[in-house]
Protein backbone atom coordinates (compact mmCIF):
# COMPACT_ATOMS: atom_id res chain seq x y z
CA UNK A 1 0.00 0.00 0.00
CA UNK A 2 1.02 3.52 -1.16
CA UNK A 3 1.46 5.43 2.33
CA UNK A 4 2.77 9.31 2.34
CA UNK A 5 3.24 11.20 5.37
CA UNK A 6 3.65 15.08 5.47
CA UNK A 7 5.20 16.61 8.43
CA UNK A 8 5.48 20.20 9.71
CA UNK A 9 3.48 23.93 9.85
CA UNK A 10 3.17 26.51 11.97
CA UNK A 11 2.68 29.16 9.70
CA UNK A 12 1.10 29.56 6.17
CA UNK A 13 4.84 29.45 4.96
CA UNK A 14 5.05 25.58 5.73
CA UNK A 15 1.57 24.38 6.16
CA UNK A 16 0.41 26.08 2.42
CA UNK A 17 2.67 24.54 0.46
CA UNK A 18 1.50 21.07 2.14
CA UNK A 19 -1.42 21.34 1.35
CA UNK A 20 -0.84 21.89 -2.19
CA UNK A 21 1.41 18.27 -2.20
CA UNK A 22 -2.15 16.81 -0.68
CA UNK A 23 -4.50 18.41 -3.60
CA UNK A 24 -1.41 17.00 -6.05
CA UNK A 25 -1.64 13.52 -4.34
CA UNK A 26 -5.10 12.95 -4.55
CA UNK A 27 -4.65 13.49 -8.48
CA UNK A 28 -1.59 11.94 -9.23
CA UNK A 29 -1.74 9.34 -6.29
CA UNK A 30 -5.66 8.66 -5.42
CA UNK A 31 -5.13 5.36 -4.15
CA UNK A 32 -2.58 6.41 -1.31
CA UNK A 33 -2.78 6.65 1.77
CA UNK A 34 -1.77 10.24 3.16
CA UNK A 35 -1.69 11.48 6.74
CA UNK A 36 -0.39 14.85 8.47
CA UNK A 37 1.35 15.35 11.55
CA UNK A 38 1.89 18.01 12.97
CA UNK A 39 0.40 20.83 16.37
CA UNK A 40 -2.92 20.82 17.63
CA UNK A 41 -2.34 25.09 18.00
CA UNK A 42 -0.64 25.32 14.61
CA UNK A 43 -2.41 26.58 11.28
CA UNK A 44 -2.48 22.84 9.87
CA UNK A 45 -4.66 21.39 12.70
CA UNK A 46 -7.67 24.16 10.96
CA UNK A 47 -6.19 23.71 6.75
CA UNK A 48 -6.38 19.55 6.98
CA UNK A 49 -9.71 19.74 7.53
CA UNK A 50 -10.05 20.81 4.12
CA UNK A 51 -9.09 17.38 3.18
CA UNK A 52 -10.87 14.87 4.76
CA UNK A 53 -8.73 11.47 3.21
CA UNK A 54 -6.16 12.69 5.04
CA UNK A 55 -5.59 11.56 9.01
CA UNK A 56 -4.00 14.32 11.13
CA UNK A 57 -1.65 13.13 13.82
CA UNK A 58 -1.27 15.25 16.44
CA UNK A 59 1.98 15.67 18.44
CA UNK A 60 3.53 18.03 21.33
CA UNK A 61 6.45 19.39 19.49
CA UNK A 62 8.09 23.16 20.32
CA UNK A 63 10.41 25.25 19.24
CA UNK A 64 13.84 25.46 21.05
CA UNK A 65 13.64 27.93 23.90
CA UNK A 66 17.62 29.44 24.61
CA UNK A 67 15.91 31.24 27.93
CA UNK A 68 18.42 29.19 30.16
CA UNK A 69 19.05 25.46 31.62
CA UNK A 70 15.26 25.70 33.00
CA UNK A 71 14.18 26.16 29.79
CA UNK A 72 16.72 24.05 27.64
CA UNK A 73 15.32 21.21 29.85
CA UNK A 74 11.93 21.80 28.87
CA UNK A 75 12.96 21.49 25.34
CA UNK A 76 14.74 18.02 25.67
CA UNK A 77 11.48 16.63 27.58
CA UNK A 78 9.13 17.91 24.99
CA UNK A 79 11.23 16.47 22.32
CA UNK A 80 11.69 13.38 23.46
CA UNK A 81 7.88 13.41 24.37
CA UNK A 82 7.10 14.42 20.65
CA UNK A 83 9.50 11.23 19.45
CA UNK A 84 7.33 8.73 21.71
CA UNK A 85 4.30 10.09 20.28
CA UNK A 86 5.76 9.75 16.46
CA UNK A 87 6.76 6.14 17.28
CA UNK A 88 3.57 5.53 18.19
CA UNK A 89 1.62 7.27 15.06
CA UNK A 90 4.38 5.23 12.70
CA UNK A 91 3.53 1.58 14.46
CA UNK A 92 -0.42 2.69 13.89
CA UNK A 93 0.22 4.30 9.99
CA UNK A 94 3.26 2.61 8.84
CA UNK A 95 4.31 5.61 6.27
CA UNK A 96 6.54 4.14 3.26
CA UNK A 97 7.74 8.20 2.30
CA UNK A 98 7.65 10.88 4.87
CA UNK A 99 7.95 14.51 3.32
CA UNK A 100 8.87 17.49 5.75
CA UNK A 101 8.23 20.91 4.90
CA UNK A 102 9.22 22.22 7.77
CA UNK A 103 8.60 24.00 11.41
CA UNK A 104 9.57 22.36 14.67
CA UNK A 105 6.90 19.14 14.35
CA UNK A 106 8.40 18.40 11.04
CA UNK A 107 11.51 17.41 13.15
CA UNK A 108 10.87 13.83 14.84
CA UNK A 109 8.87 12.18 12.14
CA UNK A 110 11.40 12.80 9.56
CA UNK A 111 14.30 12.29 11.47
CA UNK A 112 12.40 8.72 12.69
CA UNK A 113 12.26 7.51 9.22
CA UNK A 114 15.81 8.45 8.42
CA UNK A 115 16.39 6.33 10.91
CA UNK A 116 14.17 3.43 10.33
CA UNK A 117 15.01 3.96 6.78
CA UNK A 118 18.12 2.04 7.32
CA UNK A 119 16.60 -1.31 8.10
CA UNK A 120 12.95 -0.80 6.72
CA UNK A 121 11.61 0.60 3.29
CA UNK A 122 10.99 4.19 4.73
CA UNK A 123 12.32 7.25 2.27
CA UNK A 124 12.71 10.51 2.86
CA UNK A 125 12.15 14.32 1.86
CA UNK A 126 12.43 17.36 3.08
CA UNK A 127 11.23 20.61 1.55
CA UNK A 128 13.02 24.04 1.82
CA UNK A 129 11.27 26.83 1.17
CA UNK A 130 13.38 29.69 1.66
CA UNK A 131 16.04 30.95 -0.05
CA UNK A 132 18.07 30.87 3.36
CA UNK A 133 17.44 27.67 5.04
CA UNK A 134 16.67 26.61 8.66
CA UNK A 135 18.53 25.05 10.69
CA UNK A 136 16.61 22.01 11.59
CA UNK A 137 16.39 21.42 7.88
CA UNK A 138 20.42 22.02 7.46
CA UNK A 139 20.66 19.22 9.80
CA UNK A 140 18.25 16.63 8.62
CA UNK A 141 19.54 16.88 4.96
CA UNK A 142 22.46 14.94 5.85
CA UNK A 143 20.08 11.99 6.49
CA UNK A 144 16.90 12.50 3.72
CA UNK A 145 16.89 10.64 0.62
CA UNK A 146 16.67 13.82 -1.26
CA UNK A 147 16.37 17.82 -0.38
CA UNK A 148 13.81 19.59 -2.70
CA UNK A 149 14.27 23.55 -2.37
CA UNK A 150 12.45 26.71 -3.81
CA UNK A 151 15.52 28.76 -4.66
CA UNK A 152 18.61 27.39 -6.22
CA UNK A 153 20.82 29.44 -3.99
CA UNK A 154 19.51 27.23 -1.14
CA UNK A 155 21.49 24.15 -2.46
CA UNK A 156 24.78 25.54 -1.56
CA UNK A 157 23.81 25.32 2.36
CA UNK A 158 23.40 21.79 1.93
CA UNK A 159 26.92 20.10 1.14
CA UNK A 160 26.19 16.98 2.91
CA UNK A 161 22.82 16.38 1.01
CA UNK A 162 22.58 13.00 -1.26
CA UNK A 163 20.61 14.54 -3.38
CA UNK A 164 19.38 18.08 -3.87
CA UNK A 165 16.45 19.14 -6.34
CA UNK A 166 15.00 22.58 -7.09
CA UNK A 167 11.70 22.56 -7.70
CA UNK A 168 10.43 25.69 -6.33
CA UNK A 169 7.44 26.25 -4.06
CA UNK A 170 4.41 24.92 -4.90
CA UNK A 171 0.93 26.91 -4.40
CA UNK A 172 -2.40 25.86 -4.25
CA UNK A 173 -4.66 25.10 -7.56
CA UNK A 174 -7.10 27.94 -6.83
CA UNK A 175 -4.56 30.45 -7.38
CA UNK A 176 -3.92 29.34 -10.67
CA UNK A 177 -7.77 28.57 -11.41
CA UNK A 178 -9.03 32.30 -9.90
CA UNK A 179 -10.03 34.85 -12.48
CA UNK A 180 -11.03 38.59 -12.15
CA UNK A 181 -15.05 39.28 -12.29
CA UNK A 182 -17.79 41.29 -10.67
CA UNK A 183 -18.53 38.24 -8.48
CA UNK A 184 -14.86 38.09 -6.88
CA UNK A 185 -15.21 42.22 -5.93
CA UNK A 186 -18.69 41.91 -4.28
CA UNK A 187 -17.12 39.08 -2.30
CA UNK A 188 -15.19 41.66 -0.52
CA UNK A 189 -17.44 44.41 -0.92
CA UNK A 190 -15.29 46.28 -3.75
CA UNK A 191 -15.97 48.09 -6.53
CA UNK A 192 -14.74 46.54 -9.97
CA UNK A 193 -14.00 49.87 -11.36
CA UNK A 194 -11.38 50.67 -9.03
CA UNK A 195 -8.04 49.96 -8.74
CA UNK A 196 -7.04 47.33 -5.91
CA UNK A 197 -4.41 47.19 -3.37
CA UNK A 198 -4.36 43.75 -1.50
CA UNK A 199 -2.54 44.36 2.20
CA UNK A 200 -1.25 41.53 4.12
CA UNK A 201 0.81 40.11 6.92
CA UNK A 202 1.31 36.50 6.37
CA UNK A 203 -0.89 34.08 8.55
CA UNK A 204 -0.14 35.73 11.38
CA UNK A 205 -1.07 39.25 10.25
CA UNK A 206 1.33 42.47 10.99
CA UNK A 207 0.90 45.08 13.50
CA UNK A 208 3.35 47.24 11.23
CA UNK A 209 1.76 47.32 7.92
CA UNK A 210 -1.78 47.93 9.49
CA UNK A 211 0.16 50.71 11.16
CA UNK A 212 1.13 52.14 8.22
CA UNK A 213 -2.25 52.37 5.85
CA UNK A 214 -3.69 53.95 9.49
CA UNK A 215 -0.99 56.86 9.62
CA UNK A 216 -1.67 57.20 6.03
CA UNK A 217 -5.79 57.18 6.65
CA UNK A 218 -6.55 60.41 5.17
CA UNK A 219 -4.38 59.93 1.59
CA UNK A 220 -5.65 57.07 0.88
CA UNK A 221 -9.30 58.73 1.70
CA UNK A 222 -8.67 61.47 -1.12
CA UNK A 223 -7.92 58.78 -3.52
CA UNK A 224 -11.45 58.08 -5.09
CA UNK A 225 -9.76 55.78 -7.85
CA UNK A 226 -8.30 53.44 -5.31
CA UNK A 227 -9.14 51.09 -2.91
CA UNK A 228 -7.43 48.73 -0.43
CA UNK A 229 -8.31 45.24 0.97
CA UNK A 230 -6.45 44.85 4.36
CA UNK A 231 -5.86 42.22 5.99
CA UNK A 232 -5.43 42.09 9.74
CA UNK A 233 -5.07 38.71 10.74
CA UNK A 234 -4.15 38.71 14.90
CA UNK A 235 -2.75 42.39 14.34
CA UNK A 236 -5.03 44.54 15.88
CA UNK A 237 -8.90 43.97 16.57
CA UNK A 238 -10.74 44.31 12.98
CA UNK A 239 -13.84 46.43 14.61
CA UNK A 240 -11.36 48.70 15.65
CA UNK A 241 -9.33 49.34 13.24
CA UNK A 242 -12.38 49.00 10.67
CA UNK A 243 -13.79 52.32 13.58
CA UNK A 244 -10.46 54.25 12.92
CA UNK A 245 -10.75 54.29 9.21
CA UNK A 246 -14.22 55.25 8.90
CA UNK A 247 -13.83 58.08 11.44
CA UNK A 248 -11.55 59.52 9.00
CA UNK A 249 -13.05 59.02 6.12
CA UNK A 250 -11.49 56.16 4.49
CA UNK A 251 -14.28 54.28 3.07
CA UNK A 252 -12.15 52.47 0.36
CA UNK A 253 -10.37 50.58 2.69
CA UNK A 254 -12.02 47.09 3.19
CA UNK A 255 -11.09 45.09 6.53
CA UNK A 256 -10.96 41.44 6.89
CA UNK A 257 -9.32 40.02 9.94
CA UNK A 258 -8.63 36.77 7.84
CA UNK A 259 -9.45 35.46 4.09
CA UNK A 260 -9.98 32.00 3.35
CA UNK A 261 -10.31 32.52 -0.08
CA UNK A 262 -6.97 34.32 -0.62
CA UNK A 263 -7.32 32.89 -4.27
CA UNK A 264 -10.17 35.06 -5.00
CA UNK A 265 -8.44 38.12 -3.59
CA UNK A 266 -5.31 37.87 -5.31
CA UNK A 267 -7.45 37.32 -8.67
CA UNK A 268 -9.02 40.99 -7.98
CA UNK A 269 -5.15 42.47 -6.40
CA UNK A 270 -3.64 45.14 -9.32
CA UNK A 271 -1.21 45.30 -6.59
CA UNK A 272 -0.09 43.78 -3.75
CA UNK A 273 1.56 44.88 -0.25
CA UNK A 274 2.81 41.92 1.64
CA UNK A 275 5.73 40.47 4.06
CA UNK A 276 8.30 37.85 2.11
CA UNK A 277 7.43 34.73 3.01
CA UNK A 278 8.21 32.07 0.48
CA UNK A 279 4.56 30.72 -0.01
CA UNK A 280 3.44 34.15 -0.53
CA UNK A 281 6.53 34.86 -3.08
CA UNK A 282 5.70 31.54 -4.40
CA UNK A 283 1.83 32.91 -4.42
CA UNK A 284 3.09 36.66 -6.28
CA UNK A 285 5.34 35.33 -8.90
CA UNK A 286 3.46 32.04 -9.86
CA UNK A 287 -0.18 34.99 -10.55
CA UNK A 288 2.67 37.23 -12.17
CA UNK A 289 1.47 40.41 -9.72
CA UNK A 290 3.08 43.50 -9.19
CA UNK A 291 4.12 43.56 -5.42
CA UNK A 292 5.82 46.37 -2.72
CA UNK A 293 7.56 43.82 -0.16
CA UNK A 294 8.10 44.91 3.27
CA UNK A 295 10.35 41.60 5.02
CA UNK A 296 9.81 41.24 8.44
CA UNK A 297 13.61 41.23 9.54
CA UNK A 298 13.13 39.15 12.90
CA UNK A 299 12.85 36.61 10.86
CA UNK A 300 15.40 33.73 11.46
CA UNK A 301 18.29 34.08 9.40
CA UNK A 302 16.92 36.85 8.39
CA UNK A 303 15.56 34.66 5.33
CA UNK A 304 12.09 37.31 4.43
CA UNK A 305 14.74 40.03 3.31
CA UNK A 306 16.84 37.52 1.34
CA UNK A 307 13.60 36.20 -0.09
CA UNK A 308 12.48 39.31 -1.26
CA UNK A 309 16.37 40.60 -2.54
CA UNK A 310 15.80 37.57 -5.44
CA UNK A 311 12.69 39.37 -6.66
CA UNK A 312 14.21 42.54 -6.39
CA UNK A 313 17.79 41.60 -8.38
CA UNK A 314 14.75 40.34 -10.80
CA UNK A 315 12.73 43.73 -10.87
CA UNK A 316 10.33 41.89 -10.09
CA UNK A 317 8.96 43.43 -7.19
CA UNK A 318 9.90 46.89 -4.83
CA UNK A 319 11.32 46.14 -1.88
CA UNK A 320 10.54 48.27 1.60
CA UNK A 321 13.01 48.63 4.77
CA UNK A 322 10.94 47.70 7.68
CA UNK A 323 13.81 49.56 9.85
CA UNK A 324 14.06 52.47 8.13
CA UNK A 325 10.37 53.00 6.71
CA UNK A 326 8.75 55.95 9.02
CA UNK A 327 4.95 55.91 9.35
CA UNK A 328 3.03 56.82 6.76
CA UNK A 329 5.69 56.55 4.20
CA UNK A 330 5.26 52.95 2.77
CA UNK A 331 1.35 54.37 1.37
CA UNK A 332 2.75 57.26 -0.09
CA UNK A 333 5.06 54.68 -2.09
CA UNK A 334 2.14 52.43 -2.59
CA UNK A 335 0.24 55.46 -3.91
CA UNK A 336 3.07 56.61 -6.69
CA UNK A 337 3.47 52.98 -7.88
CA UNK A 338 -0.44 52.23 -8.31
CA UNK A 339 -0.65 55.28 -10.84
CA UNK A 340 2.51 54.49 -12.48
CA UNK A 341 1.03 52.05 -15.40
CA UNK A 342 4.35 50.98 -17.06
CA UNK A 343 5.92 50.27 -13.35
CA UNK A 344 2.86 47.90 -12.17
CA UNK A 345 3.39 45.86 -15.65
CA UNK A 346 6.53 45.91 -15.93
CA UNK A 347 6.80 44.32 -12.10
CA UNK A 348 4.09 41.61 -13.18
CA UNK A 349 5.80 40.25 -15.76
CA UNK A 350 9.22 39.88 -14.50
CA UNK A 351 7.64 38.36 -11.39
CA UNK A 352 5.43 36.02 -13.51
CA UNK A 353 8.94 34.83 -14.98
CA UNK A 354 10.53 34.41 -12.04
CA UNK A 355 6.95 31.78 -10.84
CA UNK A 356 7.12 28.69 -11.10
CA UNK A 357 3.88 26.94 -12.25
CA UNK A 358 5.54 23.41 -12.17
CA UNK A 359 7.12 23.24 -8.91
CA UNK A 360 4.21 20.93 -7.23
CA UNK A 361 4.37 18.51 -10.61
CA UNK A 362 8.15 18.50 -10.06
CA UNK A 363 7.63 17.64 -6.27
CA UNK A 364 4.95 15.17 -6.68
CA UNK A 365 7.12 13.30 -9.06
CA UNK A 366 10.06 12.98 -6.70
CA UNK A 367 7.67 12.03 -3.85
CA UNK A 368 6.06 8.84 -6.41
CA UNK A 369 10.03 8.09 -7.30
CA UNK A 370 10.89 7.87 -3.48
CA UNK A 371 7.22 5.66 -3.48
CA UNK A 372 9.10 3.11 -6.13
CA UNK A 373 12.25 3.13 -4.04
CA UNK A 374 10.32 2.38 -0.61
CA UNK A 375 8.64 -0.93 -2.56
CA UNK A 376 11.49 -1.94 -4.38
C-alpha cells in the first residue's frame, strides 16, 4: 500500500505549500494513503480539515527555547515526548515516504524515518522553502533521501545532502484557477471599477503594515480611484481598526481580519503589499502580480529580506526597509506605484517569470520516485 506522510506547519509558509502536495496527491496518487502530523495550536490542525482522506496526527512538538538550563530542559522533555508520540503514530500508519516541509513538528517524524530507513523501506524528503534555510532542515539533509528547495541558492547550504532538487514552491490550484469578475469584488465588498491594493501580513497578520495604511488614513481617503483590501489577521482587533478608518473618512479601505479565499483576492489584487514569506513569493510570482515587499527582519536568518532581494535583483517586485520606513511613508510609495502604469506591468511580468507553475508537478514526481524506491 502507497502510504505518504507530510510533516510540519506553523505558519502559512510551511503548512500552504503542504497542502498543495495533498491536492497534487489525490490526483496523481488517489489510491494512497496520506496522513499529516503536525500541532494541535498550529495553522495545519484548521487547513487539513479541508481534506478529509487525510488523518492528522497530532503531536507536542516546540520550538527550542535558549531562555536558560530551566528552559533548555523543557525542550529536551518535549522532544523526546514528541519522538514517543511519532513512534507511536508510525507503528499505527506505517508511512513508506515521509515529506517534511518544515517548522519544529516536522523534526521527529522525519528524522524517525531516516532512521528506520536504514533497516525498513521508509524514504525521505524534506522541503526548503526559503532561499536561506533553517537550521533544523540544514541538519536533517544529511540523512533524507533527497532535499527539494524553492531557490537554487539554497542548495549551496546543503553540502552533505545525497541529493538536492529545485523545484520551487508549490501553491495551491485555486490560485492558478481564480479569475477577475464582478462576483470576486462583491465578495469583498469592492468596486470593480477601481483599482485594488491587496494588504497583508502572512498568517499571522502584521501590526506594522496595518500601522502604516492607518498613519496614512486620510491619503488614501482622497484617492477616489483606489481602494485597499487589508488584511489584519491577529494584528489589531478588525472592529477597531475597521472604527479608525471610517472616522476619518477612508471608506475604500475594506477590513478582513482573515481570508480564506486568498485565491479570490489575489485574482481581484492590481497590486499587492505583503511580508516575504516564500509561499506568498511563491503565491506573487506564480499569478505574475506586481508587489511592494516589506520583510519582516526578525525573521530567522533573516531569510524574508533575502527572499524578497531575489525578486528585487529580478525587478520583479519593490522592496521596503521595515527599519528604516517611518509611518506613513510605505502608502505614499504604494500610492506613486499604483498610478505608475508601465511600473505595475513591468513588475508583473518579471515576477510572472521568475513563478514557477511546475514546482508541485516536479515535487509530486520525486515524492512517487521515493514511493518506487520504498517498494522496491
Amino acid at each position: 500500500m502507497k502510504s505518504v506522510m507530510i510533516a510540519g506547519g506553523g505558519t502559512g509558509g510551511h503548512v500552504y505549500p503542504a497542502m498543495a502536495m495533498i491536492q497534487g496527491l489525490r490526483q496523481c496518487m488517489p489510491e494512497a494513503r496520506v496522513a499529516y502530523v503536525g500541532t494541535r495550536r498550529g495553522l495545519e490542525s484548521r487547513a487539513v480539515r479541508e481534506f478529509p482522506w487525510v488523518r492528522f496526527f497530532p503531536i507536542h512538538a516546540r520550538g527550542l527555547d535558549r531562555g536558560g538550563r530551566a528552559a533548555s530542559l523543557r525542550a529536551v522533555a518535549w522532544t523526546l515526548a514528541s519522538f514517543a508520540e511519532t513512534v507511536l503514530i508510525f507503528a499505527r500508519f506505517r508511512p513508506r515516504v515521509v515529506v517534511g516541509v518544515g517548522g519544529y513538528s516536522s523534526f521527529p517524524p522525519v528524522l524517525l524515518a531516516a532512521m528506520l530507513g536504514r533497516i525498513l523501506p521508509i524514504r525521505t524528503a524534506i522541503h526548503e522553502q526559503n532561499a536561506i534555510p533553517g537550521l533544523a532542515n540544514r541538519w536533517l539533509s544529511r540523512y533524507v533521501d533527497v532535499v527539494l528547495v524553492s531557490y537554487p541558492m539554497a542548495a549551496n547550504v546543503f553540502p552533505h545532502a545525497r541529493k538536492i532538487v529545485v523545484t520551487g514552491n508549490p501553491i495551491r490550484e485555486e490560485f492558478l484557477r481564480e479569475r477577475r469578475c464582478d462576483a470576486a469584488y462583491r465578495e469583498f465588498g469592492l468596486n470593480p471599477r477601481r483599482r485594488t491594493v491587496l494588504v497583508f501580513g502572512g498568517s499571522n497578520g502584521s501590526p506594522e503594515l496595518v500601522d502604516q495604511i492607518l498613519a496614512a488614513k486620510a491619503d488614501l481617503a482622497r484617492r477616489d480611484d483606489l481602494q485597499v483590501l487589508l488584511v489584519t489577521g491577529g494584528a489589531r482587533p478588525e472592529e477597531e481598526v475597521r472604527r479608525e478608518l471610517r472616522a476619518a473618512g477612508a471608506t475604500n479601505v475594506e477590513v478582513r481580519r482573515y481570508i480564506d479565499r486568498m485565491a479570490t483576492a489575489f485574482a481581484i489584487a492590481d497590486l499587492i503589499v505583503a511580508r516575504a514569506g516564500a509561499t506568498t513569493l511563491a503565491e506573487i510570482t506564480t499569478c505574475g502580480k506586481p508587489a511592494v515587499l516589506v520583510p519582516w527582519r526578525g525573521a530567522t536568518d533573516d531569510h524574508q529580506w533575502q527572499n524578497a532581494r531575489v525578486l528585487e535583483r529580478a525587478e520583479a517586485c519593490r522592496l521596503a526597509d521595515s527599519q528604516t520606513t517611518g509611518k506613513g511613508e510605505l502608502v505614499d510609495q504604494i500610492l506613486r506605484l499604483a498610478r505608475d502604469d508601465a511600473a505595475l506591468t513591468r513588475l508583473a511580468g518579471n515576477a510572472r517569470r521568475l513563478g514557477q507553475r511546475q514546482a508541485n508537478s516536479l515535487i509530486l514526481g520525486e515524492i512517487q520516485t521515493l514511493v518506487r524506491g520504498a517498494r522496491a
